[in-house]
C-alpha atoms as a PDB file:
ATOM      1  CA  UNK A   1     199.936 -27.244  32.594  1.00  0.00           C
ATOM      2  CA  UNK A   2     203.109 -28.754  31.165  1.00  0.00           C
ATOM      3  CA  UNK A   3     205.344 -25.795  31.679  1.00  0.00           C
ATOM      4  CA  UNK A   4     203.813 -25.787  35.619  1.00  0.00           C
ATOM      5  CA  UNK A   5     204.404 -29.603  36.343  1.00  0.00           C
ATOM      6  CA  UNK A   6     208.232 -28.819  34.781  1.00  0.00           C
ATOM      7  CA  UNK A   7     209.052 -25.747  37.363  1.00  0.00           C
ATOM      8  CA  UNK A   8     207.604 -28.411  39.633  1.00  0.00           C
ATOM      9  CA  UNK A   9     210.007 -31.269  38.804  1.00  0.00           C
ATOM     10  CA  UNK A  10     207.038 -33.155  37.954  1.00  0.00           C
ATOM     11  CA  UNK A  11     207.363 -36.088  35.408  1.00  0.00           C
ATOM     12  CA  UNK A  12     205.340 -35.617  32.589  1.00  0.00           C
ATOM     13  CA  UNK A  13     203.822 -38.932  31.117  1.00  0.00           C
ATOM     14  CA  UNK A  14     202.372 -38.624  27.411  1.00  0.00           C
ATOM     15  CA  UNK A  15     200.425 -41.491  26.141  1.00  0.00           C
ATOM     16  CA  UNK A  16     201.105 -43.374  23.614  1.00  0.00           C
ATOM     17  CA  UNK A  17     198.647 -43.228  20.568  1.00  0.00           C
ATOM     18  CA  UNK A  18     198.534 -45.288  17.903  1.00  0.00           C
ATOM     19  CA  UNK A  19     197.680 -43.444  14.391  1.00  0.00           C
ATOM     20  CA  UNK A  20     193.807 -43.574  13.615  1.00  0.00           C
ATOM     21  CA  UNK A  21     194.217 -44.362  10.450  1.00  0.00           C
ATOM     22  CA  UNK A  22     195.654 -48.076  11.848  1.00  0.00           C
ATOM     23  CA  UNK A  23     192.540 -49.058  13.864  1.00  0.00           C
ATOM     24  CA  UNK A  24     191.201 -48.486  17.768  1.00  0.00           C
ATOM     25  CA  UNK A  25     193.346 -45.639  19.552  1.00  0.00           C
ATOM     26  CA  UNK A  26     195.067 -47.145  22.211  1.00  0.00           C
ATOM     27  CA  UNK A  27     195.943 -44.993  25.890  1.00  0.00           C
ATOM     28  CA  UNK A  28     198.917 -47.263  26.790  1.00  0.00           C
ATOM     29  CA  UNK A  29     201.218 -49.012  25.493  1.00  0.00           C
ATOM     30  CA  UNK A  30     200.805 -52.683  24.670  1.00  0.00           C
ATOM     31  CA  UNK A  31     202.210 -55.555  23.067  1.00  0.00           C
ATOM     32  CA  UNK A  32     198.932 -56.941  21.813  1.00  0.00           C
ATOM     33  CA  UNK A  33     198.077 -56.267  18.244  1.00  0.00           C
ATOM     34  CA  UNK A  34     196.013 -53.586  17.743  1.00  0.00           C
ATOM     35  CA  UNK A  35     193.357 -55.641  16.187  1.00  0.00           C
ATOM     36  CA  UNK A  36     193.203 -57.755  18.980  1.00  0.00           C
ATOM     37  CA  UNK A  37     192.190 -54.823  21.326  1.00  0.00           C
ATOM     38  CA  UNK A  38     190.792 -56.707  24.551  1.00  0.00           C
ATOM     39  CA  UNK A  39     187.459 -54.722  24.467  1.00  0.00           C
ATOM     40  CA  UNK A  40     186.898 -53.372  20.640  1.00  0.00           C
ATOM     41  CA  UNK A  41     189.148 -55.884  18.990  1.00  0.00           C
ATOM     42  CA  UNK A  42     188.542 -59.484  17.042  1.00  0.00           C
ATOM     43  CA  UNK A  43     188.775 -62.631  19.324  1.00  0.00           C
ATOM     44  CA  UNK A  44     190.910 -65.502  17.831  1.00  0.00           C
ATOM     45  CA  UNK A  45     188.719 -68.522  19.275  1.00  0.00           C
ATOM     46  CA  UNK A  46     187.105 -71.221  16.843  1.00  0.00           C
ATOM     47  CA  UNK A  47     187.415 -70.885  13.283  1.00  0.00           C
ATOM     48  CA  UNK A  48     188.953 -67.387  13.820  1.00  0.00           C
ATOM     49  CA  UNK A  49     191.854 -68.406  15.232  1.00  0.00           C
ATOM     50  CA  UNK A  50     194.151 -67.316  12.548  1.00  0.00           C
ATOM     51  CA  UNK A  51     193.462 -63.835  14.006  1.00  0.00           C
ATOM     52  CA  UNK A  52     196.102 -64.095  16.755  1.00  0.00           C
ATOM     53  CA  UNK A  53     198.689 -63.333  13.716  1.00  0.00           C
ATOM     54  CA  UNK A  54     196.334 -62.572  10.770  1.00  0.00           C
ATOM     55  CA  UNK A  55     194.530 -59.210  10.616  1.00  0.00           C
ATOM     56  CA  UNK A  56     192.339 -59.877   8.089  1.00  0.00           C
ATOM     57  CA  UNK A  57     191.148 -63.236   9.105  1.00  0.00           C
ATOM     58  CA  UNK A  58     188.189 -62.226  10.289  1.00  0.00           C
ATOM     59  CA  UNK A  59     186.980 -60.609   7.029  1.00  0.00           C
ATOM     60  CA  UNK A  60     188.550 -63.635   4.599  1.00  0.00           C
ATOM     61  CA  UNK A  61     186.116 -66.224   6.740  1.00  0.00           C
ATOM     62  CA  UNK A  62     183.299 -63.808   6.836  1.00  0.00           C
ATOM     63  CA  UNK A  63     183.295 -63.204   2.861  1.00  0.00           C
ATOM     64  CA  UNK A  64     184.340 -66.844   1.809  1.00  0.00           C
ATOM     65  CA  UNK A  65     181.798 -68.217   4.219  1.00  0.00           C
ATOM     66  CA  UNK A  66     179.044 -65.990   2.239  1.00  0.00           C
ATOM     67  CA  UNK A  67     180.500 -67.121  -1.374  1.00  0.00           C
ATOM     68  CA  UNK A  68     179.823 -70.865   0.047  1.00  0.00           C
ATOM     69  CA  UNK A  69     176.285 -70.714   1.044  1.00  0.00           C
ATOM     70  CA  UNK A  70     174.794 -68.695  -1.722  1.00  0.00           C
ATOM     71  CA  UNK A  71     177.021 -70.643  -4.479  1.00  0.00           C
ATOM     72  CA  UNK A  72     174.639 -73.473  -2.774  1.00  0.00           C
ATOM     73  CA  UNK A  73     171.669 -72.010  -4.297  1.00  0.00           C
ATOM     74  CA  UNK A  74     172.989 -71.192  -7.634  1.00  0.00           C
ATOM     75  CA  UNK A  75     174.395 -67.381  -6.734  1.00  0.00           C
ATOM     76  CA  UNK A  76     177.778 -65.911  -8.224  1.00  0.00           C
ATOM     77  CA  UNK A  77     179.710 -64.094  -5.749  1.00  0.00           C
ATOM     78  CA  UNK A  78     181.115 -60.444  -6.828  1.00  0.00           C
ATOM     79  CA  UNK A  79     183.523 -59.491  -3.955  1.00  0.00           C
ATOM     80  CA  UNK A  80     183.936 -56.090  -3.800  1.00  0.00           C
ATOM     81  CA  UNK A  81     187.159 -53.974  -3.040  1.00  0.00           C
ATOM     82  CA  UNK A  82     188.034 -52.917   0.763  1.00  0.00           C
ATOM     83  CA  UNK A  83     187.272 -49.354   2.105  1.00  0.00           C
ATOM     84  CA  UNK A  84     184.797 -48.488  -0.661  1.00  0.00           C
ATOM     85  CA  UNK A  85     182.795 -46.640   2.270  1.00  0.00           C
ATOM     86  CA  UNK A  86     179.222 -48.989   1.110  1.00  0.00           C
ATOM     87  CA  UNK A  87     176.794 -50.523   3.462  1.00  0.00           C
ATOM     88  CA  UNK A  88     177.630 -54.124   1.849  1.00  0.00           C
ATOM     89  CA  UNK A  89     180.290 -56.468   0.715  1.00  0.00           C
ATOM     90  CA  UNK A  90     179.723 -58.564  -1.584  1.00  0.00           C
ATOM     91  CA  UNK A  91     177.163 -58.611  -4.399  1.00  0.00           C
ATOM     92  CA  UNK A  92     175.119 -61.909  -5.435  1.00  0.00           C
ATOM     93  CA  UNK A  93     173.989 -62.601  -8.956  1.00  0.00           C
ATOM     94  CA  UNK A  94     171.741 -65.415 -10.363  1.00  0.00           C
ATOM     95  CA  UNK A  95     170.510 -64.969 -13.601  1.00  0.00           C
ATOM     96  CA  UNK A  96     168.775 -61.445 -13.497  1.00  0.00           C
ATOM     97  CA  UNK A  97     168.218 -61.536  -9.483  1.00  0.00           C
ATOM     98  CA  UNK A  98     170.938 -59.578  -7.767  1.00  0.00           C
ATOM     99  CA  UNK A  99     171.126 -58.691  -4.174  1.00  0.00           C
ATOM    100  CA  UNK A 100     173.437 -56.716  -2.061  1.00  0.00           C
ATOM    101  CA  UNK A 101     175.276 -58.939   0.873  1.00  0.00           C
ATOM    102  CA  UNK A 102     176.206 -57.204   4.115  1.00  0.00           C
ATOM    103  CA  UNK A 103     179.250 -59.632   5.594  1.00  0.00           C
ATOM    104  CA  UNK A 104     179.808 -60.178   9.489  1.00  0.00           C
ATOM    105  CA  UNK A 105     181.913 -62.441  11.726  1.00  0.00           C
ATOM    106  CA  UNK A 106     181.146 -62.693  15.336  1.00  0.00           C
ATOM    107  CA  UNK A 107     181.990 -64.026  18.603  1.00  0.00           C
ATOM    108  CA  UNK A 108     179.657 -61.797  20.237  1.00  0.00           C
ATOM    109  CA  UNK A 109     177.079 -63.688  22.715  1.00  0.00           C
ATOM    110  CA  UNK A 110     173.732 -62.183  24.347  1.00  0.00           C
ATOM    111  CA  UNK A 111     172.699 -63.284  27.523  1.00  0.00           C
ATOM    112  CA  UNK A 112     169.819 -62.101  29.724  1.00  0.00           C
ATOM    113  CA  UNK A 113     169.422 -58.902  27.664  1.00  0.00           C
ATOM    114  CA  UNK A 114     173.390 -57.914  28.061  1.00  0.00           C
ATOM    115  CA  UNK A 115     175.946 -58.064  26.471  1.00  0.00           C
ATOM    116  CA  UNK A 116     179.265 -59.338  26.681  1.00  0.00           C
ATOM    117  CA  UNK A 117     182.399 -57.923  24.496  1.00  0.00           C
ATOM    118  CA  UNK A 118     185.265 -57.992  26.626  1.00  0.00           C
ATOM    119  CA  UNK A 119     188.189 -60.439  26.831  1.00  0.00           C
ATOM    120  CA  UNK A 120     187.163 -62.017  29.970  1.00  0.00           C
ATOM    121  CA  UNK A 121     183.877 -63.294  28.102  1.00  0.00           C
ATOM    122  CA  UNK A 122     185.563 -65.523  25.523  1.00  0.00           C
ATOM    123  CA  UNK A 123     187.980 -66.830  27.871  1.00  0.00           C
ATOM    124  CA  UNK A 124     185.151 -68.464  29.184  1.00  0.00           C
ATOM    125  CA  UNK A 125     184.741 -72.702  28.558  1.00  0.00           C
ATOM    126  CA  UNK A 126     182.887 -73.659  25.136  1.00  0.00           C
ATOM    127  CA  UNK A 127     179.866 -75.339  27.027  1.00  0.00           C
ATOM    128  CA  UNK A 128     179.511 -71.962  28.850  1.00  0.00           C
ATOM    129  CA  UNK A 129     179.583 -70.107  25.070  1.00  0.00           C
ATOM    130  CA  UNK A 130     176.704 -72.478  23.573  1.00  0.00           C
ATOM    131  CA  UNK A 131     173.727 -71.411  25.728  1.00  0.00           C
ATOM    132  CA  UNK A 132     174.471 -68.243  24.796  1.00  0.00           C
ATOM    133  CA  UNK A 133     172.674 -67.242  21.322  1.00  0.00           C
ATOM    134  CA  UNK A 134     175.264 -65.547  19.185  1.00  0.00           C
ATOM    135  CA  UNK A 135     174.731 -61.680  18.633  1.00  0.00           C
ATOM    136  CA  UNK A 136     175.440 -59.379  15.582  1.00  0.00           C
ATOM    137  CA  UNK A 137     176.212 -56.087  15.647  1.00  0.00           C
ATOM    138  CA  UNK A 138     174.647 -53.738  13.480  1.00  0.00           C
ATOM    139  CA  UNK A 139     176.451 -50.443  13.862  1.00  0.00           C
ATOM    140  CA  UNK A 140     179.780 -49.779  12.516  1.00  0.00           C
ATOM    141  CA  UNK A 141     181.794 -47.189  11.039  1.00  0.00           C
ATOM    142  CA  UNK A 142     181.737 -46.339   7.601  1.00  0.00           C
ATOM    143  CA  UNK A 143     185.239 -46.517   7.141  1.00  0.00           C
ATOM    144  CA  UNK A 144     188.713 -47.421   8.777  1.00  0.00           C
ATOM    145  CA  UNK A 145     187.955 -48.812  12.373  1.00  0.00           C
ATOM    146  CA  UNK A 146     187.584 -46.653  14.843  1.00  0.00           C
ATOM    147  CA  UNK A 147     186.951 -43.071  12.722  1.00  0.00           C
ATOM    148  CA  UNK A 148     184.376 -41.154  12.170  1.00  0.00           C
ATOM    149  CA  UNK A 149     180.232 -41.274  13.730  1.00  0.00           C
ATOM    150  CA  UNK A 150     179.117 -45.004  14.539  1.00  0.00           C
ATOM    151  CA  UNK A 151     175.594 -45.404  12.255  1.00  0.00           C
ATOM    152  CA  UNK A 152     173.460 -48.125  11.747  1.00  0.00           C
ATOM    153  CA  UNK A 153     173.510 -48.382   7.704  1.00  0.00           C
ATOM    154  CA  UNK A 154     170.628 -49.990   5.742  1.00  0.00           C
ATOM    155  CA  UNK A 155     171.502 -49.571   2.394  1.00  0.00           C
ATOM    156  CA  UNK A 156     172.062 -53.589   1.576  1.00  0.00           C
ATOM    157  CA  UNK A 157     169.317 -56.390   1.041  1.00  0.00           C
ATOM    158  CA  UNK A 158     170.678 -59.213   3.306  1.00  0.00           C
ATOM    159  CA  UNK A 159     172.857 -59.405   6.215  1.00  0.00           C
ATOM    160  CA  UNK A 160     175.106 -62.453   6.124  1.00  0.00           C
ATOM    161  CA  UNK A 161     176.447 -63.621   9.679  1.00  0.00           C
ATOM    162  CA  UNK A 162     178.968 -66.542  10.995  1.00  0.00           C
ATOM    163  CA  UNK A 163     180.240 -67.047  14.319  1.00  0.00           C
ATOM    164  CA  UNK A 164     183.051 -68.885  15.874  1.00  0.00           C
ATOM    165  CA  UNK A 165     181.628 -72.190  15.331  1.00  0.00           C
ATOM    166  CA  UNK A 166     180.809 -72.029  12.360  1.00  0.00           C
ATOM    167  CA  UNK A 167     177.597 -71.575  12.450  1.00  0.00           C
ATOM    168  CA  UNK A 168     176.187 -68.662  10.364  1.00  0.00           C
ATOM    169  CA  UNK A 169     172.566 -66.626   9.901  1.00  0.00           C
ATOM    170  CA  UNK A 170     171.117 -64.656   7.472  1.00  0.00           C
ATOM    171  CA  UNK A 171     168.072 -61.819   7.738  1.00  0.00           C
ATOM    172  CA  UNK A 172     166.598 -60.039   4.834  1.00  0.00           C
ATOM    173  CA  UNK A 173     167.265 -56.202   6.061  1.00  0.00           C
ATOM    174  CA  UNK A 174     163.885 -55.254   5.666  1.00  0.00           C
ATOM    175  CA  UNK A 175     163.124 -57.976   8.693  1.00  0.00           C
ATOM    176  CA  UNK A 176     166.139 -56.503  10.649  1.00  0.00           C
ATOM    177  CA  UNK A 177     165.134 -52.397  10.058  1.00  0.00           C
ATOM    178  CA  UNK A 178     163.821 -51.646  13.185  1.00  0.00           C
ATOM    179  CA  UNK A 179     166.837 -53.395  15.199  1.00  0.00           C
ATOM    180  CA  UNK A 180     168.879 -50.615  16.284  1.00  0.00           C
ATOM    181  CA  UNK A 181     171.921 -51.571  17.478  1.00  0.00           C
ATOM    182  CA  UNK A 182     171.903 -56.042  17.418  1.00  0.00           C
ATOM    183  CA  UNK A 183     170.121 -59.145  16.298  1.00  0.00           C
ATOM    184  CA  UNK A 184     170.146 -62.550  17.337  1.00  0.00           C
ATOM    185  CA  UNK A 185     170.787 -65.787  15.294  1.00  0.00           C
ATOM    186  CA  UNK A 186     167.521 -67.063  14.216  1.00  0.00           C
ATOM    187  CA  UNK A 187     165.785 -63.557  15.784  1.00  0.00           C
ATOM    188  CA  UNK A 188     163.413 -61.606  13.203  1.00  0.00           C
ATOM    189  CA  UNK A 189     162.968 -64.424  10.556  1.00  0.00           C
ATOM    190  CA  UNK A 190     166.923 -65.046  10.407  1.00  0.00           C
ATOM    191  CA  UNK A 191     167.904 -68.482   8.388  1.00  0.00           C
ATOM    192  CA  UNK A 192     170.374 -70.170   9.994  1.00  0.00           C
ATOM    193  CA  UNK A 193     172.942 -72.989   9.599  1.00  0.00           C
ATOM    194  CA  UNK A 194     176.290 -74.516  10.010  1.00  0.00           C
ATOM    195  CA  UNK A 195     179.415 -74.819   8.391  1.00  0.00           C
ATOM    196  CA  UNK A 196     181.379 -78.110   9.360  1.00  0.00           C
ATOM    197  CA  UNK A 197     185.041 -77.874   9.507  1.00  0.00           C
ATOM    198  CA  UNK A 198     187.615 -80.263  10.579  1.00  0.00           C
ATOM    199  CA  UNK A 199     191.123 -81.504   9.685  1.00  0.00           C
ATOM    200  CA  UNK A 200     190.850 -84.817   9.140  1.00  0.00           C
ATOM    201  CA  UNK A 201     195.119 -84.890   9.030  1.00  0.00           C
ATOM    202  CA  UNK A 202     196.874 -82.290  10.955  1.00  0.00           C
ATOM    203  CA  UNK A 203     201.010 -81.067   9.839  1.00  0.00           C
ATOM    204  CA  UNK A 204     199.485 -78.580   6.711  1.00  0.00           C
ATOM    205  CA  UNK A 205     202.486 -76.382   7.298  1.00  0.00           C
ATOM    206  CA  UNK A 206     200.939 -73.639   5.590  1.00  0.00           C
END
């Protein structure tokens, strides 16, 4: 086909791919970060809005977020190291009770039995955000982003949620087995809660 469209005079555009192994392919080029992907990517709204520059953002809030709540009821955090290919993230210890912690961030929203992913949904006002119950998904890739088969693992005892707002939500798996692809905050006995955050003096120059 190439050697045709050249006898033809015909230009020849090749996309422009970015390595797998550095997240979501991309067809075009763009000046967005490639974790910022309009329709796969993170969305740097709320408490995530270090994600506009930070990459890993979205995992640092997710796992310290985790640490917080359980340290509330007396559990040790063991953070485990990135791209281990497991089902969970952290480990909790108390005494001789351990658990296995499965650690997601979110600005996902369900309404009316859709859902909505793509930039134009959290462009949309705060108020409109709020009636919308915030939505987990369950699937992922074992793995870098955007490699390999999408599954649905179980092998972890609690999934550990927190959205934009700072709220959060947490389901024993064994309540959250039959969900195939999502779950709702506060769906299928999920305990939920809030973390407050505010500056109370802004110039931290960090």
């Amino acid at each position: 086909m190439n050697a045709l469209q050249n006898q033809l005079g015909l230009e020849t555009k090749q996309p422009v791919i970015v390595p797998v192994e550095d997240g979501v392919i991309w067809s075009k080029k763009t000046d967005t970060p490639r974790h910022l992907h309009p329709k796969h990517g993170s969305k740097p709204i709320g408490i995530f809005h270090s994600l506009e520059e930070y990459e890993y953002g979205y995992a640092n809030i997710g796992s310290t977020a985790c640490a917080y709540v359980f340290s509330l009821y007396g559990f040790i955090p063991q953070y485990m190291a990135q791209d281990l290919h497991l089902p969970y993230d952290m480990i909790i210890v108390r005494d001789d009770v351990s658990y296995t912690v499965q650690i997601k961030a979110t600005t996902q929203r369900g309404h009316g039995g859709k859902t909505y992913t793509k930039t134009s949904r959290w462009q949309t006002t705060t108020e409109q955000r709020k009636r919308r119950k915030s939505e987990v998904p369950l699937r992922a890739n074992q793995g870098k982003q955007g490699m390999g088969h999408k599954n649905r693992p179980h092998g972890y005892d609690i999934l550990f949620a927190i959205n934009e707002e700072g709220e959060f939500c947490w389901w024993w798996e064994k309540d959250i087995k039959d969900n195939k692809s999502t779950v709702l905050f506060g769906a299928k006995n999920g305990k939920c809660g809030k973390i407050n955050y505010a500056e109370t003096k802004g110039d931290w120059n960090l």
